[in-house]
N, C-alpha and C. Protein backbone atom coordinates (compact mmCIF):
# COMPACT_ATOMS: atom_id res chain seq x y z
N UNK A 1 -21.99 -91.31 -130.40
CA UNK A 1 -21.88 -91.36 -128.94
C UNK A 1 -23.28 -91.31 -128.35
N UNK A 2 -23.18 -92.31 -127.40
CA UNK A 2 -24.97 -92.21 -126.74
C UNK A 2 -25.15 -91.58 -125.51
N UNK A 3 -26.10 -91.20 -124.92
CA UNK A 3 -26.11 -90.52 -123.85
C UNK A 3 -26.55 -90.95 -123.04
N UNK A 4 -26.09 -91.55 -121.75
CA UNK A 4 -26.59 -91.98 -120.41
C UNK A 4 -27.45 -91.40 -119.73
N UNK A 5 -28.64 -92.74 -119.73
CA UNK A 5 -29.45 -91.95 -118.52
C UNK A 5 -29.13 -91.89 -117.23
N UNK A 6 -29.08 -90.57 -116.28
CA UNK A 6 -28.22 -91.05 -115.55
C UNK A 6 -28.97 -91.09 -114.02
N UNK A 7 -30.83 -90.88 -114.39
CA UNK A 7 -32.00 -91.21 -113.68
C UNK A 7 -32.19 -92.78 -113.40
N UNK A 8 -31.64 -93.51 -114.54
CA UNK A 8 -31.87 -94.79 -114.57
C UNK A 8 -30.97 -95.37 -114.02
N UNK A 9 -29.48 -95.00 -113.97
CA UNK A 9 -28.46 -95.32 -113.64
C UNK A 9 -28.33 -95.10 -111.96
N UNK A 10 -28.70 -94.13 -111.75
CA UNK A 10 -28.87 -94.22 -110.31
C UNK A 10 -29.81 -94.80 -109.27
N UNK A 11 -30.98 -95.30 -109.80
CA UNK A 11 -32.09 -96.25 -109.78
C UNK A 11 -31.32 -97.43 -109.80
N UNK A 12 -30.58 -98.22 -110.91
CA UNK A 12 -29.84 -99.38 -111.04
C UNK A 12 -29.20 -99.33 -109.61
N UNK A 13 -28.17 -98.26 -108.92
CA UNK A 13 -27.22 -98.60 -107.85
C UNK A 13 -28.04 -98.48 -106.56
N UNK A 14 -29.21 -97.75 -106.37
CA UNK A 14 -29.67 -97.53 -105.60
C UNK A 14 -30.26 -98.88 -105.17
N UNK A 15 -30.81 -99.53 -106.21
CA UNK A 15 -30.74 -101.21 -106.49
C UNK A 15 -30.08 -102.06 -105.65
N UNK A 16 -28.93 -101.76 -105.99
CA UNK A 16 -27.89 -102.78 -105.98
C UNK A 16 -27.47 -102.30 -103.93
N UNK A 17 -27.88 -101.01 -104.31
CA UNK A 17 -27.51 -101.11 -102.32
C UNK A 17 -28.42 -101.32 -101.70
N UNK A 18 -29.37 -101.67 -101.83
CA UNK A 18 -30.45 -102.24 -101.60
C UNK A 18 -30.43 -103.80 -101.27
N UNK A 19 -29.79 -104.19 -102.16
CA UNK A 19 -29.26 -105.61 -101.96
C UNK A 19 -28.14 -105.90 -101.39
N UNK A 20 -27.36 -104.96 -100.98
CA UNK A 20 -26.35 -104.79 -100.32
C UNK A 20 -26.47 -104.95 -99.05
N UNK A 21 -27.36 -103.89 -98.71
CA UNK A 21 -27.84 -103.43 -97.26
C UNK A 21 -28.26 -105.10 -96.50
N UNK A 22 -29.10 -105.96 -98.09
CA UNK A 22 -30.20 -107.17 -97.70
C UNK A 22 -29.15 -108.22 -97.24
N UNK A 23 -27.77 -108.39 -97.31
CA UNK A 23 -26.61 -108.96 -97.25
C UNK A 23 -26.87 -110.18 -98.42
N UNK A 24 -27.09 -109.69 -99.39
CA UNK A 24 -27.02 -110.94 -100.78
C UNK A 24 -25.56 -110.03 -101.75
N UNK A 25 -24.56 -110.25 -101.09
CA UNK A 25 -23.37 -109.86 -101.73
C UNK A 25 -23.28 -110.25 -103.37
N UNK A 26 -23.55 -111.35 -103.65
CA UNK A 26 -23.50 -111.81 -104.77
C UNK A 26 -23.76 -111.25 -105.82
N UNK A 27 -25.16 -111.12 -105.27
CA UNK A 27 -25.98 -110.76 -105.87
C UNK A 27 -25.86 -109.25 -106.33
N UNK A 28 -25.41 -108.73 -105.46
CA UNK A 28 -24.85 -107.37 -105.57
C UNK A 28 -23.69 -106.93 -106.09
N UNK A 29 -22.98 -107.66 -106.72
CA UNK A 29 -21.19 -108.00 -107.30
C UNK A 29 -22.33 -107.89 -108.97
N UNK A 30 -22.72 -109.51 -109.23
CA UNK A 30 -23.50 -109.61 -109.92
C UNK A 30 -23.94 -108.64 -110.89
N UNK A 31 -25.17 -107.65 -110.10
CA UNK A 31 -26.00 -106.65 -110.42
C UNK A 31 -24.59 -105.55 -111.07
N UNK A 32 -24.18 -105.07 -110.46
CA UNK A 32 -22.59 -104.20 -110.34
C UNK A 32 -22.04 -104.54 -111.83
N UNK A 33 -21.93 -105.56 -111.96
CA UNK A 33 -21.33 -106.23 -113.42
C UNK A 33 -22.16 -106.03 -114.21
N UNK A 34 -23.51 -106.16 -114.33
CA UNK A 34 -24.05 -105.95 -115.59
C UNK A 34 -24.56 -104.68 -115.76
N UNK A 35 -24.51 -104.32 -114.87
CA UNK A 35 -24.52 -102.34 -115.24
C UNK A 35 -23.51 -102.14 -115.99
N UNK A 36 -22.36 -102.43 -115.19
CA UNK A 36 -20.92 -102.22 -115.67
C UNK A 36 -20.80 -102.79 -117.79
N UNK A 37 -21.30 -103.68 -118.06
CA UNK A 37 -21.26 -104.01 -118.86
C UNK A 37 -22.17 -103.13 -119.99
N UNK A 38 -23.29 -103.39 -119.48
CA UNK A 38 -24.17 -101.87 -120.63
C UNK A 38 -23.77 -100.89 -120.27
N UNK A 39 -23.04 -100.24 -119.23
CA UNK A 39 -22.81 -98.49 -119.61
C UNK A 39 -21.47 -98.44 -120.39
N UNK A 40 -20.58 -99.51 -120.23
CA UNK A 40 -19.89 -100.05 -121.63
C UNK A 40 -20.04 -99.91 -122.94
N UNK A 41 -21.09 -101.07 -123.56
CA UNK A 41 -21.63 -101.19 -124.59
C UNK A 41 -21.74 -99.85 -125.25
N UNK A 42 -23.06 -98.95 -123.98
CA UNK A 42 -23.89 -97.62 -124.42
C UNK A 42 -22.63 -96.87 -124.68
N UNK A 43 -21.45 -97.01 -124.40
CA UNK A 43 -19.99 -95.62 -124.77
C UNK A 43 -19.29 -96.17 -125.58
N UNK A 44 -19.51 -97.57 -126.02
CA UNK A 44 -19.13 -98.39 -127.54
C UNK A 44 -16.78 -98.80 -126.98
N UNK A 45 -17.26 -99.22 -125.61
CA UNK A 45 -15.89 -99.42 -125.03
C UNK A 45 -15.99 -100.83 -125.01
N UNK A 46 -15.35 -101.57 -125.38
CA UNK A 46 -14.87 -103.35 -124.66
C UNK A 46 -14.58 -103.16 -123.69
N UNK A 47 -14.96 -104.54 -123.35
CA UNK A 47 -14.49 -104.88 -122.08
C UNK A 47 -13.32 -105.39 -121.35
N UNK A 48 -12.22 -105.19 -121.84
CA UNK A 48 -10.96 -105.82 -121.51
C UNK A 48 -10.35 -105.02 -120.36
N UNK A 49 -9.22 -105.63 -119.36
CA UNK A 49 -8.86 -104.48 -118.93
C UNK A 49 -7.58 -104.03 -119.20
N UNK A 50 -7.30 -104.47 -119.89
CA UNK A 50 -5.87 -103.74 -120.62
C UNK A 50 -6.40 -102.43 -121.14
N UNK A 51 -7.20 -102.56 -121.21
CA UNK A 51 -8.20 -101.17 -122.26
C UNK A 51 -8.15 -99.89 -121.04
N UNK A 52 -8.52 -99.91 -120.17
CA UNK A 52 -9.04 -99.17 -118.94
C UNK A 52 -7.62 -99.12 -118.04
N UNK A 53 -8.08 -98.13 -117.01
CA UNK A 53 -7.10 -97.83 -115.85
C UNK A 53 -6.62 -99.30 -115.22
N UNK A 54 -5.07 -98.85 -114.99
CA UNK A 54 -5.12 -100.30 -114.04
C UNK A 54 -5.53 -100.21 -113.00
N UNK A 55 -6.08 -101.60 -111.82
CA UNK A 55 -6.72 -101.85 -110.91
C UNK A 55 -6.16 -101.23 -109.66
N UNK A 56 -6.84 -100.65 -108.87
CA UNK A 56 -5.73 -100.40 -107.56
C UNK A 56 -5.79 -102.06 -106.39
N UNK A 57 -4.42 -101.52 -105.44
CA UNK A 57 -3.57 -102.54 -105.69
C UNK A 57 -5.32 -102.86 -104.29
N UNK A 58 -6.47 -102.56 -103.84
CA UNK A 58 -7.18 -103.08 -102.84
C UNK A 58 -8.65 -103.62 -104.06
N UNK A 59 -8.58 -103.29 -105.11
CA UNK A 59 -9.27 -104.20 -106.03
C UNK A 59 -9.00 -105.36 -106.20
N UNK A 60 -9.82 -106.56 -106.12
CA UNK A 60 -9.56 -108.14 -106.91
C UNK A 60 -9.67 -108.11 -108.54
């Protein structure tokens, strides 16, 4: 099991609202996803979502 940094991790979102704030949505969905994807990896989870909670019903 690996351990999250969670200095870096909040740097990453602080990021991403940053780009939020800049109105580059995309870009900010984007960014969102590939965090999402290495703090994944780093807890050795796939990515499926059958795997995980289901979506609530105001998620796409």
């Amino acid at each position: 099991m690996s351990t999250i940094d969670a200095q870096a991790v909040a740097q990453r979102i602080d990021t991403v609202l940053d780009i939020l704030v800049a109105g580059d949505y995309h870009s900010a969905i984007r960014n969102l996803e590939i965090l999402k994807s290495e703090l994944l990896a780093q807890n050795g989870a796939d990515n499926t979502p059958e795997n995980g909670q289901p979506k609530a019903p105001w998620e796409v």
